[in-house]
Protein backbone atom coordinates (compact mmCIF):
# COMPACT_ATOMS: atom_id res chain seq x y z
CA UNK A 1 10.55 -19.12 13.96
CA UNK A 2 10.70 -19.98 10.71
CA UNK A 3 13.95 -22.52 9.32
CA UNK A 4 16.63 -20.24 8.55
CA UNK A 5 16.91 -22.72 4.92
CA UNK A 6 13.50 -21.80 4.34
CA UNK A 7 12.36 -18.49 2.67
CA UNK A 8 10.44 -16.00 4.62
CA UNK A 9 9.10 -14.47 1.90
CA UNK A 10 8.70 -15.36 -1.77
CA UNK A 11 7.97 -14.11 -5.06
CA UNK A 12 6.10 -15.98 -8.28
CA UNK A 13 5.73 -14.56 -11.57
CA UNK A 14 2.41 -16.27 -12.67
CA UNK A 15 0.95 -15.27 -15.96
CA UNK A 16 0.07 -11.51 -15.76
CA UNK A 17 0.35 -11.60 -11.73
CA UNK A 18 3.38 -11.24 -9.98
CA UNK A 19 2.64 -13.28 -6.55
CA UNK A 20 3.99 -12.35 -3.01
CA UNK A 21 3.56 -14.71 -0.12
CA UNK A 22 4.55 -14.36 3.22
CA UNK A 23 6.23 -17.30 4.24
CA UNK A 24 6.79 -17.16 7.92
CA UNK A 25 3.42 -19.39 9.29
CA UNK A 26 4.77 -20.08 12.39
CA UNK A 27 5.34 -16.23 13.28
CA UNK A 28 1.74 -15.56 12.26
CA UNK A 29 3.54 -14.47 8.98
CA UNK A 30 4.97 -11.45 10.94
CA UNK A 31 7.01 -8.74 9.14
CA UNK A 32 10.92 -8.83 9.23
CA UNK A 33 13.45 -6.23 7.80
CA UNK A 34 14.48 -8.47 5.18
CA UNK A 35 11.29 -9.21 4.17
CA UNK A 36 10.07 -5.66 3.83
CA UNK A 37 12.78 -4.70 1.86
CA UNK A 38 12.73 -7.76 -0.25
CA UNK A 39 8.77 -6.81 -1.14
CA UNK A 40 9.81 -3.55 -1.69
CA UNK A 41 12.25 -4.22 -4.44
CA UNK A 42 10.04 -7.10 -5.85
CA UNK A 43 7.31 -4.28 -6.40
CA UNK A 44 9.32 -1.98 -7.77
CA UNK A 45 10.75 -4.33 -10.85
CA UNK A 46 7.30 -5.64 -10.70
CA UNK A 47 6.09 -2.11 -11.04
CA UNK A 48 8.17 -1.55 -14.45
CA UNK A 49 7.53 -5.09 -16.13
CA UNK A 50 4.90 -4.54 -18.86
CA UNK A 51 4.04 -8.14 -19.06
CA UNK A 52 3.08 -8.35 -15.12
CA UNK A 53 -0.47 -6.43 -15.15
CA UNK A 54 -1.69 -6.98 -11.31
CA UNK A 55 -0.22 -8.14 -8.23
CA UNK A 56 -1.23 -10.04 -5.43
CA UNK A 57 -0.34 -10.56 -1.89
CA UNK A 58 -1.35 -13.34 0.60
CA UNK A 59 0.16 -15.14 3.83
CA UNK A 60 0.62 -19.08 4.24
CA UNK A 61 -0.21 -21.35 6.90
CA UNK A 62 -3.92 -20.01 7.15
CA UNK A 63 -3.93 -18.31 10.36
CA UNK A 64 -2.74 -15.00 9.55
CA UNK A 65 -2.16 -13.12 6.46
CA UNK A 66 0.15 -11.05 8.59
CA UNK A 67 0.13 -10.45 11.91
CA UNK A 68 2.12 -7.36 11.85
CA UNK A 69 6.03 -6.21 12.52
CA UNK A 70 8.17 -8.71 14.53
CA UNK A 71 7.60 -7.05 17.63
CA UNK A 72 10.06 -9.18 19.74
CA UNK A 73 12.79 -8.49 17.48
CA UNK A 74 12.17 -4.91 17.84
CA UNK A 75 11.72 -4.98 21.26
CA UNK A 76 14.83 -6.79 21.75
CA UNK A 77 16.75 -4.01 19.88
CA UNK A 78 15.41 -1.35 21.55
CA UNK A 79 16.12 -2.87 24.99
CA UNK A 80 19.62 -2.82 23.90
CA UNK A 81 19.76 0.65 23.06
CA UNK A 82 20.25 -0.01 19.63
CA UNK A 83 17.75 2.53 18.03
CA UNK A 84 19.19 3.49 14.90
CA UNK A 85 18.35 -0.31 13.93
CA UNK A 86 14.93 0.09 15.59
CA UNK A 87 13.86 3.35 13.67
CA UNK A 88 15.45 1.54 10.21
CA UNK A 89 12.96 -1.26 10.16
CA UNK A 90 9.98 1.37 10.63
CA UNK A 91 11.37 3.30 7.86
CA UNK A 92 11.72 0.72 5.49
CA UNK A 93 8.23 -0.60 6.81
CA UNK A 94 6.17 3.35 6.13
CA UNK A 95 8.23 3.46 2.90
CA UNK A 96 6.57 -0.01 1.47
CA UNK A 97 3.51 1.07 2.94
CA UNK A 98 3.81 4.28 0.72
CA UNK A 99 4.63 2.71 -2.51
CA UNK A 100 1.18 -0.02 -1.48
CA UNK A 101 -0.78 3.45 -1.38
CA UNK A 102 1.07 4.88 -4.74
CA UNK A 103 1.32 1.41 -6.68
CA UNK A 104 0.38 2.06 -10.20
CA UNK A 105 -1.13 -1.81 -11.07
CA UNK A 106 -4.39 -3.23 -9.52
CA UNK A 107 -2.57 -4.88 -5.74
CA UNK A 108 -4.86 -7.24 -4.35
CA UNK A 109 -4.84 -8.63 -1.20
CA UNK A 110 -6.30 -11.82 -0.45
CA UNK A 111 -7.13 -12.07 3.51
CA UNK A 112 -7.29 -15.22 5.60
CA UNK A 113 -7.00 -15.37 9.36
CA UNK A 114 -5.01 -12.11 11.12
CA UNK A 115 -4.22 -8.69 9.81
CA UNK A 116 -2.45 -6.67 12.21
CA UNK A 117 -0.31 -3.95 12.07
CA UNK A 118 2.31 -4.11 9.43
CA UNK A 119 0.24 -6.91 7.61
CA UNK A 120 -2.48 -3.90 7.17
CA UNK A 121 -0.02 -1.48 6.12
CA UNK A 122 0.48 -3.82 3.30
CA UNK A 123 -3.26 -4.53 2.29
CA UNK A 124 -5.60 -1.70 3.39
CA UNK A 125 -3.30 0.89 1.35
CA UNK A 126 -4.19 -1.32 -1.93
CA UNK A 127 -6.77 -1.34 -4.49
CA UNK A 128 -8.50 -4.44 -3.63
CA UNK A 129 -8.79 -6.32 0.26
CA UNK A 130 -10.40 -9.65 -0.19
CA UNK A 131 -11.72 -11.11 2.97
CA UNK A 132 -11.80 -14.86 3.76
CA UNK A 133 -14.49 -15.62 5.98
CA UNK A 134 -11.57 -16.68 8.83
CA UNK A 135 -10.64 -12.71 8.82
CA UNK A 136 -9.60 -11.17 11.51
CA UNK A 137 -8.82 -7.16 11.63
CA UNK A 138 -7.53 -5.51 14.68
CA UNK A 139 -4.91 -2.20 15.36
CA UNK A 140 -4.19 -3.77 18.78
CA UNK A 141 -1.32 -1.09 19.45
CA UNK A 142 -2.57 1.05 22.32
CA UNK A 143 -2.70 -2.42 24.66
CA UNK A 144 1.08 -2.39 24.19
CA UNK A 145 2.33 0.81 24.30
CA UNK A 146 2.60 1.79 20.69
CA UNK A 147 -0.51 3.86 18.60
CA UNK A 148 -1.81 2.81 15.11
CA UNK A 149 0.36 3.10 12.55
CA UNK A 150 1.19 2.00 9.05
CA UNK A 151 -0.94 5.14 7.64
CA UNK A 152 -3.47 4.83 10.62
CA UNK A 153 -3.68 8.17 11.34
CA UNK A 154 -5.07 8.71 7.46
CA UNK A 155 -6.89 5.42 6.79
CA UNK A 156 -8.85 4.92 10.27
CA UNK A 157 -10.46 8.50 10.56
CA UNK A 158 -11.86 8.16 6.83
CA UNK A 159 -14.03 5.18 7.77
CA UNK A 160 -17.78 5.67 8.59
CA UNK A 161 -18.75 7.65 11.83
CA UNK A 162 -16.30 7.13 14.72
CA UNK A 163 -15.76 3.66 13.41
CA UNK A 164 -12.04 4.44 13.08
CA UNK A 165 -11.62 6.21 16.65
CA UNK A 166 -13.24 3.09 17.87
CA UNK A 167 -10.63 0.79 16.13
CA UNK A 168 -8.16 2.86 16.95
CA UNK A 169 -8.52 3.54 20.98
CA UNK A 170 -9.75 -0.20 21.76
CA UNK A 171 -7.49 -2.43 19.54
CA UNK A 172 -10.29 -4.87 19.49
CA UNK A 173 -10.99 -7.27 16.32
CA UNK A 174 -13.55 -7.26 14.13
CA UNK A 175 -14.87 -10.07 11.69
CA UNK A 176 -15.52 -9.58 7.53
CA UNK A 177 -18.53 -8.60 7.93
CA UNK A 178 -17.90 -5.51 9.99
CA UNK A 179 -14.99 -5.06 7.77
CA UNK A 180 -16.94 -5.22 4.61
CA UNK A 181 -19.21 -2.97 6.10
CA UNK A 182 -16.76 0.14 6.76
CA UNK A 183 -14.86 -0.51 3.83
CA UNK A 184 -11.75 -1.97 5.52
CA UNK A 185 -12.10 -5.20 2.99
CA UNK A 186 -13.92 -4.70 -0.82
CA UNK A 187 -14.97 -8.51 -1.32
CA UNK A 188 -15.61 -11.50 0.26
CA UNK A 189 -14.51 -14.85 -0.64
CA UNK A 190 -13.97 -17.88 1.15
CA UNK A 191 -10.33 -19.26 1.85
CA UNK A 192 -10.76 -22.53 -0.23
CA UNK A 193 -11.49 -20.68 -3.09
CA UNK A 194 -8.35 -18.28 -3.11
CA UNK A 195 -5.79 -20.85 -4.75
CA UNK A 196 -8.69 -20.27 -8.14
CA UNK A 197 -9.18 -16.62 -7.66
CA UNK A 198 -5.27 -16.32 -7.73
CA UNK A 199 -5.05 -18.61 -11.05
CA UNK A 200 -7.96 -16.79 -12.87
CA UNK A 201 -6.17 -13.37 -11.78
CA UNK A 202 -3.01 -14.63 -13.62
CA UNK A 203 -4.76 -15.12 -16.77
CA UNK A 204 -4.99 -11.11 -16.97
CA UNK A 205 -8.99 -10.28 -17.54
CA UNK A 206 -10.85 -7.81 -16.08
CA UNK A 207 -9.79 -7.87 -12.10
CA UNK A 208 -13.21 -7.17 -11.08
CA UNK A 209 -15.37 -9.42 -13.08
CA UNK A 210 -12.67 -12.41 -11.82
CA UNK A 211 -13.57 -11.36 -8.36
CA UNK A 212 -17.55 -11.09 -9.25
CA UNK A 213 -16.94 -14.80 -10.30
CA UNK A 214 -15.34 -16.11 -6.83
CA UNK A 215 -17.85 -13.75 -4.41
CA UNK A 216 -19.63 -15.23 -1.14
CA UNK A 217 -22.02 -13.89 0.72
CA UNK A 218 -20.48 -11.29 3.34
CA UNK A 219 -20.75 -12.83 6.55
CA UNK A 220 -22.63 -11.77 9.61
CA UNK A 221 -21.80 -8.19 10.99
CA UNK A 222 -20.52 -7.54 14.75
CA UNK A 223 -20.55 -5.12 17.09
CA UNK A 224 -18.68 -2.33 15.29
CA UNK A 225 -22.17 -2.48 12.85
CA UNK A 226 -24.66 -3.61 15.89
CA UNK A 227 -23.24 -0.68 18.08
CA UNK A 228 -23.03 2.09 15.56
CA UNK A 229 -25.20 4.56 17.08
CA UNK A 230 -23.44 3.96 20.97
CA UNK A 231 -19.85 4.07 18.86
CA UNK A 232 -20.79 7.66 16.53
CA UNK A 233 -21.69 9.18 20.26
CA UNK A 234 -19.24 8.18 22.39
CA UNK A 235 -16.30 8.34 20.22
CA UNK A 236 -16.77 11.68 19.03
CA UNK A 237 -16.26 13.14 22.23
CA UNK A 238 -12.94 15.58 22.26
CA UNK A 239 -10.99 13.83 24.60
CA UNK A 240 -10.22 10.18 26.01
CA UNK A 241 -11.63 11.11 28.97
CA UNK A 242 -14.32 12.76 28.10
CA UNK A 243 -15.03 9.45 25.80
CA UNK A 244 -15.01 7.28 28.74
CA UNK A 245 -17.23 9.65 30.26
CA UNK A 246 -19.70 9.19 27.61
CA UNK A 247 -18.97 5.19 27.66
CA UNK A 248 -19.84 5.02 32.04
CA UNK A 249 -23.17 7.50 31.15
CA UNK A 250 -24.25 4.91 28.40
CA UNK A 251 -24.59 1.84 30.76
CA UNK A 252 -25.25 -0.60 28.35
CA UNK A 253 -23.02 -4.18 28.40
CA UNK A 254 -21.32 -3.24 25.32
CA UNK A 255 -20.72 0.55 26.22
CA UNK A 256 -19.36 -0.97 29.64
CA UNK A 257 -17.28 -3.46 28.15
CA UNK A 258 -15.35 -1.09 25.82
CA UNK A 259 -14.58 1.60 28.57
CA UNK A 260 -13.29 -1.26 30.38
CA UNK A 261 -11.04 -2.32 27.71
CA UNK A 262 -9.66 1.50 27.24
CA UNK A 263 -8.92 1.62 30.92
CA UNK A 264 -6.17 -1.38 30.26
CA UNK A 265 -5.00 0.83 27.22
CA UNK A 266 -1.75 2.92 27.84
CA UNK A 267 -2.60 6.35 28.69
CA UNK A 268 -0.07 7.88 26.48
CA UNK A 269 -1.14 5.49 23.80
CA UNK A 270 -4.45 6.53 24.09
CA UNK A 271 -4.06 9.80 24.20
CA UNK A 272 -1.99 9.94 20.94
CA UNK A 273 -4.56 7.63 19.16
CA UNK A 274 -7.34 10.13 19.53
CA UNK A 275 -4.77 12.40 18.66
CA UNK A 276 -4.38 10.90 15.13
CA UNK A 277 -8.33 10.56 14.53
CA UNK A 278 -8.51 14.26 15.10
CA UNK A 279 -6.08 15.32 13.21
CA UNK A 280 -5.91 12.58 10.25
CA UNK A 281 -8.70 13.54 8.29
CA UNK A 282 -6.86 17.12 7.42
CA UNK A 283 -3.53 15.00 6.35
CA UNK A 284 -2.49 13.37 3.11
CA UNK A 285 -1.15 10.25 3.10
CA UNK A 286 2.32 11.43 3.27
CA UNK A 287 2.10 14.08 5.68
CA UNK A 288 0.34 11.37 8.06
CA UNK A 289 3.44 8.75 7.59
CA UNK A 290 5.52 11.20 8.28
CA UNK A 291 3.55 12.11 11.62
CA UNK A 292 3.65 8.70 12.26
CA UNK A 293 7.47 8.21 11.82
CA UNK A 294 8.09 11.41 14.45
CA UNK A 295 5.36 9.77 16.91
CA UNK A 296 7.24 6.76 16.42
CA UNK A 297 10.68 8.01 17.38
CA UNK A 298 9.27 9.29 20.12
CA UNK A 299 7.27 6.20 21.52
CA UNK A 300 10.37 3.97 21.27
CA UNK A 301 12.33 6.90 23.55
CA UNK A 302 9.61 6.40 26.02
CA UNK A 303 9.37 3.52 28.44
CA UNK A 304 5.47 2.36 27.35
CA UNK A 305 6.22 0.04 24.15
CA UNK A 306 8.73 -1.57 26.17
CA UNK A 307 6.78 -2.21 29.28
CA UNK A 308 3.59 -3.39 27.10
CA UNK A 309 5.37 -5.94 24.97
CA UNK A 310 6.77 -7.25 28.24
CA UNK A 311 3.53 -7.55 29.89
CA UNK A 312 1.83 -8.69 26.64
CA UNK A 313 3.83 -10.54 24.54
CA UNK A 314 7.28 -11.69 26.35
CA UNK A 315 6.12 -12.17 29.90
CA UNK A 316 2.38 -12.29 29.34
CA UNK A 317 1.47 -11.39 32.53
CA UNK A 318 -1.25 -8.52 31.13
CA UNK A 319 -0.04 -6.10 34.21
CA UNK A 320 1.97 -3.54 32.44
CA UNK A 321 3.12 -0.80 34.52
CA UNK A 322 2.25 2.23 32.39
CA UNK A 323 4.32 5.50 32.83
CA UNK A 324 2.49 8.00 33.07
CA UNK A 325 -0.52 6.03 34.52
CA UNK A 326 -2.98 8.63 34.27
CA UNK A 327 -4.60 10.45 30.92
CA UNK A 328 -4.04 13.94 33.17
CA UNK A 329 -0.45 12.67 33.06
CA UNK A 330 0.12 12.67 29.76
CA UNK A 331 2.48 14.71 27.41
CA UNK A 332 0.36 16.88 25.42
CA UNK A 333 2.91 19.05 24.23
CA UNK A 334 5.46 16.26 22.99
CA UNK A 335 2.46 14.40 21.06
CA UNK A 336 1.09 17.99 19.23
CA UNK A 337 4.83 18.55 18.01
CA UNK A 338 4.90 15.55 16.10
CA UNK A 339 1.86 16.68 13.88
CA UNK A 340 4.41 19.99 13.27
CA UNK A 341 6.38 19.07 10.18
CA UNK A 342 8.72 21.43 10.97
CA UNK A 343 11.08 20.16 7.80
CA UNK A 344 12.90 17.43 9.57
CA UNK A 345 15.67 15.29 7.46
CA UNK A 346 12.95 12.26 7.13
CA UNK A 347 11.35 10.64 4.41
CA UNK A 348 8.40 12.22 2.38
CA UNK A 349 7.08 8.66 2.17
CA UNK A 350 5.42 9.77 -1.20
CA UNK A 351 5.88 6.51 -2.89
CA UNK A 352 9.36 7.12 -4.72
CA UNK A 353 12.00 6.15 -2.14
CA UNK A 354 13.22 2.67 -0.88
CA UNK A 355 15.15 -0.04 -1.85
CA UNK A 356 15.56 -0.41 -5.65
CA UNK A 357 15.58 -3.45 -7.40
């Protein structure tokens, strides 16, 4: 943890750029309430400031931009029965997310190390995702208990192929140059040079000729590129099962190697994953938030989350007991009602709610 004296987030007003950093290195730059709702505000006055034409966002420390919600804090607070605190950080969290997708200036994100999570709801919803060559993507969810969120259920199922399905089920990371090559991240450019990118952004010209300036070459692809063809025909199968399936006929190392992954993933997880690819690429942004937010209240009502942050993250033992075990287990019912917006008293995360300045 950060030193409580020391800021966990903070804001710069730079020439036409208003700067946010994530100041929490230690924590992998992980998200807390305060810190979403202090972003939030920023934007907004940000937002209605003529003289601030663009905004950027990075983390410090160089490991992670942002490594995603602080999990054990959320864990903690659910293990104490205190939801209503639980459910306000994702709130606030899908409501800065929203105003990232509805921002009316250029936001930039400049990548280095880990994005996760939260730390994508805050980037891949902007206009520009720069990738350092240290980047690191991954929607690692499903391994403890929770599904992609953060606008998943829209974002992931409009990338190439089954690309998204893949990210989605597996959790597993991919490098810049996959990510350049789905569209995840727009440019590459390596870490040393972000500290000049940010300072010729601040002198206001044209966003993309500055970035044309600072561009490397992308770097190698991985497996998510190498492994297209396997990834379009397995992943497009209509159920987890039937994916797996597909996976065990294929027989390859890398075919083998993913199923084997999936079959660590928690079933319910899983199942509502697939769930959101299906389903995501009929949504808008804000009806898939608030899918998201429902799924959400249901997930931390459930034993799963709690059980996989144990095994992963607090205990780190990897052996989480899953409940149900089994895909035939698995709620159907409760996962399809949360893709019925039946008019429930939550946010339309459109973009115009949240903390004001």
């Amino acid at each position: 943890m950060a030193d409580a004296a020391e800021p966990e987030i903070t804001f710069e007003r730079r020439g036409a750029a208003g700067i946010v950093t994530l100041a929490r290195p230690k924590a992998l730059n992980a998200l807390t309430l305060p810190m979403v709702e202090a972003m939030h505000r920023q934007l907004r006055a940000w937002a209605d400031d003529a003289s601030v034409t663009r905004v950027a966002v990075r983390g410090s420390g160089g490991r992670a931009f942002c490594a995603g919600g602080d999990i054990r804090r959320i864990h903690a607070l659910g293990q104490a029965g205190r939801l209503p605190e639980v459910m306000a950080f994702w709130q606030a969290e899908y409501l800065l997310d929203a105003t990232v997708k509805t921002y009316p200036k250029p936001f930039v994100a400049l990548i280095e190390g880990i994005v996760m999570g939260g730390g994508v709801g805050i980037s891949l919803h902007g206009d520009v995702r720069v990738a350092a060559e240290t980047y690191s993507f991954a929607m690692p969810e499903t391994g403890i208990g929770f599904f992609p969120d953060i606008g998943a259920t829209y974002a992931l199922p409009r990338l190439p192929g089954r690309t998204g399905a893949y990210l989605a089920l597996t959790g597993n990371r991919i490098g810049a140059g996959d990510a350049l090559q789905v569209g995840l991240a727009t440019h590459s450019v390596r870490a040393e040079d972000f500290g000049g990118l940010l300072d010729a952004l601040a002198e206001g010209g044209d966003i993309a000729e500055t970035l044309s300036a600072f561009a490397a070459p992308a770097p190698e692809t991985g497996p998510l590129t190498l492994e297209r063809a396997t990834i379009d025909a397995c992943f497009s199968a209509d159920t987890v099962a039937d994916i797996l399936e597909r996976l065990d006929a294929d027989g390859s190392d890398f075919a083998k190697k993913t199923a084997a992954t999936i079959r660590t993933r928690s079933p319910t997880s899983l199942t509502i994953a697939l769930a959101q690819m299906q389903r995501g690429p009929s949504l808008s942004f804000s009806e898939a938030m608030r899918a998201e937010y429902r799924l959400c209240g249901q997930v931390m009502r459930g034993p799963d989350f709690y059980e996989g942050v144990r095994a992963v993250i607090v205990d780190k033992d990897n052996r989480p007991d899953w409940r149900p075990p089994t895909l035939e287990a698995v709620d159907l019912a409760a996962i399809e009602a949360a893709f019925a917006d039946e008019g429930a008293d939550i946010p339309r995360f459109d973009g115009s709610e949240g903390p004001r300045p």
